[in-house]
Protein backbone atom coordinates (compact mmCIF):
# COMPACT_ATOMS: atom_id res chain seq x y z
CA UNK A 1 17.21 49.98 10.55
CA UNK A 2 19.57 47.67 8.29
CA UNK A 3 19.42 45.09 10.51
CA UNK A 4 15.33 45.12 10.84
CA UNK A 5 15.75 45.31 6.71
CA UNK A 6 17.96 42.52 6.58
CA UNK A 7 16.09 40.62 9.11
CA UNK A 8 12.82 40.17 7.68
CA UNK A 9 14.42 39.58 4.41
CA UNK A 10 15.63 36.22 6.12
CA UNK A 11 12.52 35.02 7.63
CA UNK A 12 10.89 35.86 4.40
CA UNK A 13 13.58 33.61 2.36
CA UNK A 14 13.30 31.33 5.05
CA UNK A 15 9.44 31.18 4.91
CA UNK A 16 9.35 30.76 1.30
CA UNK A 17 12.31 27.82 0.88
CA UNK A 18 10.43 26.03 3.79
CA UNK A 19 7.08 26.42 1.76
CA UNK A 20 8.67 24.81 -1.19
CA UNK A 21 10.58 22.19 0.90
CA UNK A 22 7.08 21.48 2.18
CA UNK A 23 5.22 20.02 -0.75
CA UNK A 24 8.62 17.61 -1.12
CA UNK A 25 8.24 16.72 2.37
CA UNK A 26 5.78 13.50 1.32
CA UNK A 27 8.40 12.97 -1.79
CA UNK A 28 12.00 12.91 0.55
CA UNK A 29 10.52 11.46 4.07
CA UNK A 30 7.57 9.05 3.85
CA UNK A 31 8.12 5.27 1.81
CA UNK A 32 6.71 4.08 -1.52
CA UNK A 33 3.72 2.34 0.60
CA UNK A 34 2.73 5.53 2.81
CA UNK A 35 3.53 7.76 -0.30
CA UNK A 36 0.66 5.95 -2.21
CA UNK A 37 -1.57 5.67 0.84
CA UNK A 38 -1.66 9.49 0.87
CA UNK A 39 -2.33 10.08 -2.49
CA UNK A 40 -5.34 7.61 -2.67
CA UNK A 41 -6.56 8.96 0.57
CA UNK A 42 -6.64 12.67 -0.78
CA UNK A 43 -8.22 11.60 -4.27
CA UNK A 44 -11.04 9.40 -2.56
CA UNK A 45 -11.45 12.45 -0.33
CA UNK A 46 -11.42 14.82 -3.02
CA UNK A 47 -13.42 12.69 -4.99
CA UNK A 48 -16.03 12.26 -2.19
CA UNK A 49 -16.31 15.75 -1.57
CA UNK A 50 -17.35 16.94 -5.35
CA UNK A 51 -20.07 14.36 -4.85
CA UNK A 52 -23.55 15.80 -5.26
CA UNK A 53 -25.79 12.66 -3.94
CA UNK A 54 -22.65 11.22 -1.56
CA UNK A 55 -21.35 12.76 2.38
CA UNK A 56 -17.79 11.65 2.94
CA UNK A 57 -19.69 11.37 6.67
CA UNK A 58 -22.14 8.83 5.75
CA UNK A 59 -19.66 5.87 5.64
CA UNK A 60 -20.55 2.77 7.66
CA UNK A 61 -17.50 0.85 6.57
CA UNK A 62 -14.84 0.20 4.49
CA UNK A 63 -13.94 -3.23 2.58
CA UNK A 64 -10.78 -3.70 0.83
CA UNK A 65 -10.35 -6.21 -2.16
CA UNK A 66 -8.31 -7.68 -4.79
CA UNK A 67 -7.47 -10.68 -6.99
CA UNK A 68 -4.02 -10.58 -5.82
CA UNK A 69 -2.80 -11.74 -2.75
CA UNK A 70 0.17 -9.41 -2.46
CA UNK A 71 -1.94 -5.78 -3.40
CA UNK A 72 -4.40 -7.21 -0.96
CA UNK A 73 -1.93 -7.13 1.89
CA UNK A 74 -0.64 -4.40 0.68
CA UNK A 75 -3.93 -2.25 0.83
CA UNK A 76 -4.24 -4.04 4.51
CA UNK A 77 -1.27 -2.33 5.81
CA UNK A 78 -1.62 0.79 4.51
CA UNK A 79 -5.41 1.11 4.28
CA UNK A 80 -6.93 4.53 3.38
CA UNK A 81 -7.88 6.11 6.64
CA UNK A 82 -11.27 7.43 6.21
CA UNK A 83 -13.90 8.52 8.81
CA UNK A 84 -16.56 5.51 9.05
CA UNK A 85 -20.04 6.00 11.28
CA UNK A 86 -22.63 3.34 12.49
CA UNK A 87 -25.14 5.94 11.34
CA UNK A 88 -23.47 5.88 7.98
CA UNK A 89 -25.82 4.18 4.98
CA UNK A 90 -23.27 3.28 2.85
CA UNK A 91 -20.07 1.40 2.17
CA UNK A 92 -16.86 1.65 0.12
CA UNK A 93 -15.40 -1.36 -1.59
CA UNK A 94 -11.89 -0.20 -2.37
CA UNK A 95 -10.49 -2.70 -5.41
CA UNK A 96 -6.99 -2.58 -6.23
CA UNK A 97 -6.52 -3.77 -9.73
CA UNK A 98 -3.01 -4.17 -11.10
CA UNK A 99 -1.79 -2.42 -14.19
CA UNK A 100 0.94 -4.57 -16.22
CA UNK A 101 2.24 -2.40 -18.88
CA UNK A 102 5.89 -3.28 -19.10
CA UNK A 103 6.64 0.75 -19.80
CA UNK A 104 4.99 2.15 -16.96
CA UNK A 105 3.24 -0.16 -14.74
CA UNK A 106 1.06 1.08 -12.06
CA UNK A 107 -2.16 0.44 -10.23
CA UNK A 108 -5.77 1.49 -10.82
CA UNK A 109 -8.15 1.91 -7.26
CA UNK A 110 -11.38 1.37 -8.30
CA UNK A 111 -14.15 2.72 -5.63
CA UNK A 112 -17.49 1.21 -5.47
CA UNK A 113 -20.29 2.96 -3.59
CA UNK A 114 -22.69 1.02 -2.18
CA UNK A 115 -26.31 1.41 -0.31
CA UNK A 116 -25.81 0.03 2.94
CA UNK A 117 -29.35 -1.43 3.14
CA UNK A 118 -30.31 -2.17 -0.15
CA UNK A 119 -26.77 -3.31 -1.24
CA UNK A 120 -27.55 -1.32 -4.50
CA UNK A 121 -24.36 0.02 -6.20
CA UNK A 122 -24.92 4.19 -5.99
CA UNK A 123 -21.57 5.25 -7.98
CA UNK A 124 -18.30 4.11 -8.69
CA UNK A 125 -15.24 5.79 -9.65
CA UNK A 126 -11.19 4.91 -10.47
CA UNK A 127 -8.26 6.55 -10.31
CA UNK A 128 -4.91 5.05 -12.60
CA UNK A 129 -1.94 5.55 -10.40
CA UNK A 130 1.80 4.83 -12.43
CA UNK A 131 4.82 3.59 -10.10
CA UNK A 132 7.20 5.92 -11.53
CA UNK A 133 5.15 8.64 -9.74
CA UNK A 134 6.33 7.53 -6.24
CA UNK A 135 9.14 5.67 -6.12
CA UNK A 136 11.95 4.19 -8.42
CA UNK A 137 13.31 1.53 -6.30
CA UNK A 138 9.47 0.51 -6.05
CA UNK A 139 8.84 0.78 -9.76
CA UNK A 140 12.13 -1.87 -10.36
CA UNK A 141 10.76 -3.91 -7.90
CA UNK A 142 7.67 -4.18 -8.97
CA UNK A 143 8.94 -4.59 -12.81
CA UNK A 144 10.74 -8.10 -11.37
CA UNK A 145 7.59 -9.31 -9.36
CA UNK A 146 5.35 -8.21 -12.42
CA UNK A 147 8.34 -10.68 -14.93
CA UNK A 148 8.20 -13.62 -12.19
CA UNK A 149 4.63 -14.01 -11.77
CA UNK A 150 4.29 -14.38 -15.94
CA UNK A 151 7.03 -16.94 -16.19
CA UNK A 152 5.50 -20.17 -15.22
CA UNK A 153 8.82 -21.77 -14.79
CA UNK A 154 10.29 -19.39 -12.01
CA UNK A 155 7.16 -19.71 -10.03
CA UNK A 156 7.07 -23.66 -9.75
CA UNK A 157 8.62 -25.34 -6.65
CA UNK A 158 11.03 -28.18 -7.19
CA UNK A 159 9.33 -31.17 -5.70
């Protein structure tokens, strides 16, 4: 009887350090990159799905944009992975605009909802994302890149 006690008192310590280890599992395995992938992908979703006049399953397609060369490569390789449809009528333009406050810099995705045949924007939403939130390495990085591409002088190439 102790034993059966004792022994679903383990599975149920077990169960509930694996459920906490669980919502760190994004935080400790996955990289800056596929750590803000996720997140966008789940807010677009989410954001999709409180929509009264949008159906996350009337996508056509997908475009991805920016002003910067770097955040749109970026956005290429880890592109939000949402369903698209040929019977879908309309289409997301996913902008990545960067946010340069020298505290906390970040990133704001700004959504744009268009009708596929009238090309008539329907909504558009944004979500401010902050560095610190997924990586420190990343936000240091991005700190220098953010410093280098404001000083004119570092950026020139000795002819």
């Amino acid at each position: 009887m102790k034993s059966k006690i004792i022994g679903t008192i383990l599975v149920i310590s077990a169960v509930t350090i694996f459920m906490n280890l669980l919502e760190d599992f994004e935080e400790l395995y996955f990289s800056p990159g596929a750590k803000i992938k996720t997140t966008v992908e789940r807010d677009l979703i989410k954001r999709l799905e409180r929509s009264d006049t949008i159906k996350i399953n009337e996508i056509h397609h997908i475009k991805l944009n920016s002003h910067l060369e770097e955040a749109l490569s970026f956005l290429k390789s880890y592109p939000p992975s949402l369903p698209t449809y040929k019977s879908g009528n309309i289409w997301l333009e996913i902008e990545y605009l960067d946010l340069m406050d020298p505290e906390q810099p970040g990133f704001i995705i700004q959504t744009s909802i268009f009708d596929l045949k009238t090309k008539n924007k329907i909504d558009e939403f944004a979500e401010t994302y902050h560095l610190k939130d997924f990586d420190q390495k990343f936000e240091t990085e991005f700190k220098k890149q953010s410093k280098n591409s404001k000083d004119p002088d570092k950026n020139k190439k000795a002819d």
